[in-house]
Protein backbone atom coordinates (compact mmCIF):
# COMPACT_ATOMS: atom_id res chain seq x y z
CA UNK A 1 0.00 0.00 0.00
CA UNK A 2 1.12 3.33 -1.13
CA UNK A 3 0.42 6.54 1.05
CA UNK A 4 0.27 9.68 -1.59
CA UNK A 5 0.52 13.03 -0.59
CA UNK A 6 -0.19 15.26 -3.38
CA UNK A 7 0.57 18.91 -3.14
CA UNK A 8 -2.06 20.44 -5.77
CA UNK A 9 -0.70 23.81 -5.61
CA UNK A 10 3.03 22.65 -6.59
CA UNK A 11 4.57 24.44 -10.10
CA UNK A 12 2.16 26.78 -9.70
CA UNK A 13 -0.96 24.73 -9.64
CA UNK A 14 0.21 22.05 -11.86
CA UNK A 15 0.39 20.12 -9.01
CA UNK A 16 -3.02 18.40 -9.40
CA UNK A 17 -2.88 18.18 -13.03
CA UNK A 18 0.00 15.89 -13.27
CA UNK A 19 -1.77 13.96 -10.55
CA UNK A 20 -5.05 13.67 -12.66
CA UNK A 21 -3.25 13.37 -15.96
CA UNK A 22 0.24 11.61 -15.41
CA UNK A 23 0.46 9.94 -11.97
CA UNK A 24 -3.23 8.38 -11.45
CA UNK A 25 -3.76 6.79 -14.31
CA UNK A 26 -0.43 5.01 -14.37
CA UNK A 27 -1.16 3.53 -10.98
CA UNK A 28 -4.79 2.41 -12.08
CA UNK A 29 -3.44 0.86 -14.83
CA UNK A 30 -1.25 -1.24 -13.32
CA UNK A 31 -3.75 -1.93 -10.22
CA UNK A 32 -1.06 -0.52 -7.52
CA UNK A 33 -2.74 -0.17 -3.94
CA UNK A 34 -2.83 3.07 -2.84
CA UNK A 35 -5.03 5.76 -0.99
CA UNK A 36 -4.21 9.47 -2.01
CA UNK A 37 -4.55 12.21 0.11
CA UNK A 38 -4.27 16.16 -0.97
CA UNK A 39 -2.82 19.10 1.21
CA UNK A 40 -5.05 22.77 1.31
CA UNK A 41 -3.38 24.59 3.80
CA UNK A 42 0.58 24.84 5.29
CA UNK A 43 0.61 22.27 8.18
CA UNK A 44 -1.47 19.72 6.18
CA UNK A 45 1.39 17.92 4.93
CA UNK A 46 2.80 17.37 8.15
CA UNK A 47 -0.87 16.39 9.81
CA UNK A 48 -1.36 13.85 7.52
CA UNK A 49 2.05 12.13 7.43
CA UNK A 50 1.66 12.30 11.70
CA UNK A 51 -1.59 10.72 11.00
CA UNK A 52 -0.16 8.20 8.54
CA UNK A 53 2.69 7.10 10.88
CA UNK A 54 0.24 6.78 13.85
CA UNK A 55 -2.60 4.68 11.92
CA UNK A 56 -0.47 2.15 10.10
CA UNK A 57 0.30 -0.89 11.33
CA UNK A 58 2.46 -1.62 8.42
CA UNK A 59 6.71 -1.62 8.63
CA UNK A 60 7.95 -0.06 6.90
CA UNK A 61 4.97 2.92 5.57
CA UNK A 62 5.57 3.40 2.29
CA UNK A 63 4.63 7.43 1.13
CA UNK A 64 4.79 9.03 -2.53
CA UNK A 65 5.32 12.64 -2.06
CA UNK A 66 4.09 14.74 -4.77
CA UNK A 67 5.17 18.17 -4.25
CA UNK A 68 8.32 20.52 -4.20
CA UNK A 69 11.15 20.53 -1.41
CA UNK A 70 9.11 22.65 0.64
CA UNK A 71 7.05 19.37 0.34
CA UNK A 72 9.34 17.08 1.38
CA UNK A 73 10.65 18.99 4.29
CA UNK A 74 7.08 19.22 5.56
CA UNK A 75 5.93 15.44 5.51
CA UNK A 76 9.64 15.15 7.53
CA UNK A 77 7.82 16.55 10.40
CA UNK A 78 5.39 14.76 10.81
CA UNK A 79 7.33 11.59 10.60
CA UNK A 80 8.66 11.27 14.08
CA UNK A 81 9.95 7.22 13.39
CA UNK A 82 11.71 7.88 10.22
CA UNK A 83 12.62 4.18 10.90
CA UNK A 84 9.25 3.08 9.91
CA UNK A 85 9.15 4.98 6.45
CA UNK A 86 10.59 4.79 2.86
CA UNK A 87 10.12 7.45 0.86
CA UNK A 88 9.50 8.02 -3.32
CA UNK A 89 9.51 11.60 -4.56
CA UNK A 90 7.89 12.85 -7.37
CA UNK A 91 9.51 16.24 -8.03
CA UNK A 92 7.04 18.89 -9.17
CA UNK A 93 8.75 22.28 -6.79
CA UNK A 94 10.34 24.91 -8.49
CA UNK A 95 13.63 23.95 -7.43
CA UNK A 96 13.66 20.51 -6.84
CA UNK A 97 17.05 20.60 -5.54
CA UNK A 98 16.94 16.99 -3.63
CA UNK A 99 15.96 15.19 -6.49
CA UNK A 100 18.69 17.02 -8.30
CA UNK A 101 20.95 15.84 -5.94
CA UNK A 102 19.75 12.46 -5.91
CA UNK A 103 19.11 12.37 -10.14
CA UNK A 104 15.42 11.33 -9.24
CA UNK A 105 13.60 11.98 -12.67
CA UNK A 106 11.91 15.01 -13.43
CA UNK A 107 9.58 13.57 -15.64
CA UNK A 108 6.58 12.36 -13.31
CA UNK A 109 6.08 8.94 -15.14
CA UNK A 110 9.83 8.17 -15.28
CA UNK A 111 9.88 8.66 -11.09
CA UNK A 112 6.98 7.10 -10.71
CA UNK A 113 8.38 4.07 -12.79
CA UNK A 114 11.47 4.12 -10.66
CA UNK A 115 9.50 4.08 -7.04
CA UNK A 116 7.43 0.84 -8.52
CA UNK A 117 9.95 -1.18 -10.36
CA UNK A 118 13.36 -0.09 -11.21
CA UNK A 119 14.57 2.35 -7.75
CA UNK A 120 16.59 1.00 -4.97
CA UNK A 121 15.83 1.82 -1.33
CA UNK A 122 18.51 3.94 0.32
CA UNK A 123 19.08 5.43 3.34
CA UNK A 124 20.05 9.01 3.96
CA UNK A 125 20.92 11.77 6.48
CA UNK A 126 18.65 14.18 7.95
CA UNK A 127 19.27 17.64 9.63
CA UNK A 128 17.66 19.28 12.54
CA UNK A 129 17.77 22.83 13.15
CA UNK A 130 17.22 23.63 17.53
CA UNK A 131 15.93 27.38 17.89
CA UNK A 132 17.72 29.03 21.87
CA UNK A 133 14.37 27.92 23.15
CA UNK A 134 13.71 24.46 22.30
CA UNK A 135 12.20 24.56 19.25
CA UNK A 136 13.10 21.94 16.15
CA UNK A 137 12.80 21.28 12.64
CA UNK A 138 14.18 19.10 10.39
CA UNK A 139 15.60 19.89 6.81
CA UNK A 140 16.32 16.69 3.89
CA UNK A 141 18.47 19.15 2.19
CA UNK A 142 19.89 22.53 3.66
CA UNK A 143 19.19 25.06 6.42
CA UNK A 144 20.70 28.27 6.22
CA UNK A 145 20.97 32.03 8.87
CA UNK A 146 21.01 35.56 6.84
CA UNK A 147 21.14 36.39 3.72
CA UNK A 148 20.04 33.48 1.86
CA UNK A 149 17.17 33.08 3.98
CA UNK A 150 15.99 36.50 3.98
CA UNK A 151 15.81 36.53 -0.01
CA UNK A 152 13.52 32.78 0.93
CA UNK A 153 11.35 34.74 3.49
CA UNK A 154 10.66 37.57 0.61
CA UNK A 155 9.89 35.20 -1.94
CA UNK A 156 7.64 33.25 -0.58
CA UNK A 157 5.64 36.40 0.28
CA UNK A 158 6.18 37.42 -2.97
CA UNK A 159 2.37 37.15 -5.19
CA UNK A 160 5.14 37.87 -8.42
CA UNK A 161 6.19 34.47 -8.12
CA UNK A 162 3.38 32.63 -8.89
CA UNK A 163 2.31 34.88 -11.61
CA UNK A 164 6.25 34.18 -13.65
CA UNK A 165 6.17 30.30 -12.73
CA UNK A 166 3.82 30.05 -14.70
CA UNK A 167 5.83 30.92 -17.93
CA UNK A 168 8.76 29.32 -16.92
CA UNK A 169 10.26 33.24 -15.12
CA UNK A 170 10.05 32.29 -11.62
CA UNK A 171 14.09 32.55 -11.20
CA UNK A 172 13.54 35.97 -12.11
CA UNK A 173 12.22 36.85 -8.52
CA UNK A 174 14.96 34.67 -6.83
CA UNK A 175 17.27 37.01 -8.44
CA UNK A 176 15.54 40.38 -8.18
CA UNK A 177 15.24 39.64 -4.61
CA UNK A 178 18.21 38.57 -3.08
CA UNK A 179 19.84 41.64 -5.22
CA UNK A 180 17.32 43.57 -3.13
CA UNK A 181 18.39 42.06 -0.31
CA UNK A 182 22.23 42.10 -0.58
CA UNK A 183 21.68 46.11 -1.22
CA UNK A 184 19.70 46.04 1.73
CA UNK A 185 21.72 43.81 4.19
CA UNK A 186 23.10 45.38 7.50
CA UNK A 187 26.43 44.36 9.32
CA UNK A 188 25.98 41.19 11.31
CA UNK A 189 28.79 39.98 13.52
CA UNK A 190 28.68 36.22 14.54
CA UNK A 191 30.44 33.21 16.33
CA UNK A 192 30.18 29.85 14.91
CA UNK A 193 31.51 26.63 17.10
CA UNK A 194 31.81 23.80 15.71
CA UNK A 195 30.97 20.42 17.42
CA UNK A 196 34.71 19.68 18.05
CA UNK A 197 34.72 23.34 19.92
CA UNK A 198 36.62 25.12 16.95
CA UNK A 199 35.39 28.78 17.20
CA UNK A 200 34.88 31.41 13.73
CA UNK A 201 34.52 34.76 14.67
CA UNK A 202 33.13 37.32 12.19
CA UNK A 203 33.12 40.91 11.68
CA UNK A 204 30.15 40.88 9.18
CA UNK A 205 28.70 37.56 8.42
CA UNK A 206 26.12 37.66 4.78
CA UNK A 207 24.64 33.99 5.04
CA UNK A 208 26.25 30.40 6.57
CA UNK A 209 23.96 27.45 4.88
CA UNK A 210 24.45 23.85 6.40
CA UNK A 211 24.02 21.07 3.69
CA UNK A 212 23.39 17.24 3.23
CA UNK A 213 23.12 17.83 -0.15
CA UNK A 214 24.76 19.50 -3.22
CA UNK A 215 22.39 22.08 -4.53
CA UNK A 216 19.73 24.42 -2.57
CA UNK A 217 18.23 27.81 -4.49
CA UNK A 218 17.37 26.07 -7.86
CA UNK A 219 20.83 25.18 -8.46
CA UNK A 220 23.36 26.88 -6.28
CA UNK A 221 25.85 23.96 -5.56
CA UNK A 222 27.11 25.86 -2.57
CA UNK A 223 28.86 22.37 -0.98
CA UNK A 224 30.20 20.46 -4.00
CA UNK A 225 31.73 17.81 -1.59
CA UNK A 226 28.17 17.34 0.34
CA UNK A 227 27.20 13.62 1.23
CA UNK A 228 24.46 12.39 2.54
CA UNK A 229 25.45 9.50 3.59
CA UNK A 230 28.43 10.72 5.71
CA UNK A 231 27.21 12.06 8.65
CA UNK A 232 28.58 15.22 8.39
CA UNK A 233 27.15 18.78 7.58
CA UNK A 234 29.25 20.56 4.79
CA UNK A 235 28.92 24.32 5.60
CA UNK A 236 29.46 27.69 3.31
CA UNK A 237 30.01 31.15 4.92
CA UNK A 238 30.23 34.02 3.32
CA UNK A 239 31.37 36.95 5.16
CA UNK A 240 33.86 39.94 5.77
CA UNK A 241 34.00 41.01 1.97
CA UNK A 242 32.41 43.63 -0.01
CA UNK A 243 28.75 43.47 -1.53
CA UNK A 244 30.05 43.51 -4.94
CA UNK A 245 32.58 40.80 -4.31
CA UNK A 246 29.25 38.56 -3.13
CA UNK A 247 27.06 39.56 -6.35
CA UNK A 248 30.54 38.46 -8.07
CA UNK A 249 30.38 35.25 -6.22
CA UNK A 250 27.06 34.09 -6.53
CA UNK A 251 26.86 33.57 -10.03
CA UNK A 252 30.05 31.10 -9.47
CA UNK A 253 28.23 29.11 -7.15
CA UNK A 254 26.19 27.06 -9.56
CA UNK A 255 29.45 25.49 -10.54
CA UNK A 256 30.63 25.33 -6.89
CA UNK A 257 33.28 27.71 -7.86
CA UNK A 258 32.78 30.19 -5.57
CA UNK A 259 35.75 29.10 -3.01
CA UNK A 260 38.00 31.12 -5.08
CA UNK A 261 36.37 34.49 -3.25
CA UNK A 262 38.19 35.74 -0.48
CA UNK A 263 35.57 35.74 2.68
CA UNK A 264 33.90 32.80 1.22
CA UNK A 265 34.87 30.25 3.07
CA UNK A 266 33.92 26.02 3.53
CA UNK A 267 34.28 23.50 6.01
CA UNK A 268 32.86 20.47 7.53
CA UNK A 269 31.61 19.22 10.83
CA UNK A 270 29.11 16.84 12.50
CA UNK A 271 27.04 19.88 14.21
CA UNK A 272 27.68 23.57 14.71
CA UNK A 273 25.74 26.52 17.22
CA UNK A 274 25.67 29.82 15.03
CA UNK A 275 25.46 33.22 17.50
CA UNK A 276 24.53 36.26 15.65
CA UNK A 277 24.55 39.97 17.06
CA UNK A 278 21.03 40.29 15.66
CA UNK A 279 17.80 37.89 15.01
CA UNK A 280 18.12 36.94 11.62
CA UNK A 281 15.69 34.85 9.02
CA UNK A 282 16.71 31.07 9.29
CA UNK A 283 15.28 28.56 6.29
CA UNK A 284 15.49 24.33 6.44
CA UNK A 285 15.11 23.62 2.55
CA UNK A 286 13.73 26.90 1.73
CA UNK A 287 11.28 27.26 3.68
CA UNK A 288 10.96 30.11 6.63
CA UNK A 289 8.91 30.18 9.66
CA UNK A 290 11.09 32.86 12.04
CA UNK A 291 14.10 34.61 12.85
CA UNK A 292 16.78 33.80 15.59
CA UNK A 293 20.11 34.73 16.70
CA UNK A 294 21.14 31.20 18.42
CA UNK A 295 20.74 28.37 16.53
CA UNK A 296 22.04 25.06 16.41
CA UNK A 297 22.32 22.60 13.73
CA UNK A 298 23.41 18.57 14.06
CA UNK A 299 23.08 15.50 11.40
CA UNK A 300 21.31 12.32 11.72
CA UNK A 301 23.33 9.77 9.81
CA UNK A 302 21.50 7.56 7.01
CA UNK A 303 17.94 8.50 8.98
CA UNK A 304 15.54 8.08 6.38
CA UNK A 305 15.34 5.62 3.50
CA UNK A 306 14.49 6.79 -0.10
CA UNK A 307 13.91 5.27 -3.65
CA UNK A 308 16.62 6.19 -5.93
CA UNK A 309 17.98 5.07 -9.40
């Protein structure tokens, strides 16, 4: 038995299209057990895949997730026993950066083909972000504290968004925005420790971003040497250098070339606390829910099993 969770309002409303027109039929053809269930509202995803976990008495619950990264990251919550699950993403986001990472078809029947025949199950590592007072959430791909989170926050506010995703423009705001946002940025000192007590501390910190995986943003491959089956959070800072030198930077990213940048700087380490002068957005796979100035960040190693090629 299959649990789908279908995100109708993913690509811009596509979402439920490719459901109705791709997905469905495929599984109805082939007479695959499943019972679908569709999110309205932020939360849902997480309610249901709670729900899910708690009603099943199979081992392990098998879920389709039909949706984005923001998708992904949400049914994570609500999966307390990742034990118990095994995950198969269909990739219908805007970014789709962990089934970039994990070359999971962007075509919805070639996924879907690899979750019910050809896929293998594998197990990866899982993040979890702990706000100064008690507070968690997990991330499947990246969390990140300033800048790079603060362009996420104004995005997702953002009504232009929709409007150019649905001719294919949607980067277009990414960019716009953080631009915005770098012009906009105000000095930030911080203090990073890592978990084996080595200490960074910064004049004027612009973003750090924690990944499992390669990409986050739609591309940026911020951590070329990211595995998520190591254990170990590969981090990218970027501070104490000039706004242009950043808006020179960025660009370079998407080839993970952005090392050669003085200020920008990477390095590796089962968990880290970030201290910053001044609350500042924090994202866990683009998504945003509130500012802090303490937070800190550890991995789960091979936590959660997914279908892959």
């Amino acid at each position: 038995m299959y649990h789908i969770i279908i995100n109708p309002a993913s690509r811009s409303g596509k979402g439920i299209r490719i459901w109705e027109k791709q997905v469905e039929p495929i599984l109805q053809q082939r007479e695959v057990a499943y019972c679908a269930y569709f999110s309205k509202h932020p939360g849902d995803v997480a309610a249901l895949t709670a729900k899910i976990m708690a009603d099943s008495k199979e081992t392990p619950v098998h879920f389709i997730i039909l949706g984005g990264d923001g998708t992904i990251n949400e049914a994570l919550q609500g999966i307390t026993d990742t034990s118990r699950a095994v995950i198969g993403y269909l990739p219908t986001g805007s970014s789709n950066d962990f089934a970039r990472d994990l070359r999971i078809p962007s075509n919805p029947a070639q996924a879907l083909e690899l979750i019910l025949s050809s896929g293998r199950e594998q197990a990866f590592d899982l993040g979890t972000v702990t706000y100064e007072d008690g507070e968690t959430h997990r991330f499947a791909v990246s969390c990140g504290i300033g800048y790079d989170a603060a362009t996420c926050e104004e995005v997702l506010r953002s009504g232009i968004k929709k409007i150019l995703n649905k001719i294919g423009l949607g980067k277009i705001v990414y960019l716009w925005i953080a631009l915005k946002q770098l012009i906009g940025t105000k000095k930030v000192s911080a203090k990073i420790i890592l978990s084996d007590t080595t200490v960074f501390q910064i004049d004027k910190m612009y973003f750090t971003v924690c990944m499992l995986h390669r990409f986050e943003g739609g591309g940026f491959n911020f951590c070329p040497e990211a595995d998520a089956t190591d254990g170990i959070l590969d981090m990218c800072m970027a501070a104490d250098l000039s706004k242009p030198k950043v808006l020179m930077a960025l660009p370079s990213a998407f080839k993970g070339k952005h090392y050669r940048y003085k200020g920008i700087t990477g390095f590796k380490a089962p968990g880290l606390t970030i201290e910053t002068s001044t609350p500042l957005w924090v994202h866990t796979d683009g998504e945003v829910a509130r500012k802090s100035s303490k937070i800190t960040v550890s991995c789960e190693q091979q936590a959660i099993r997914i279908i892959v090629p």
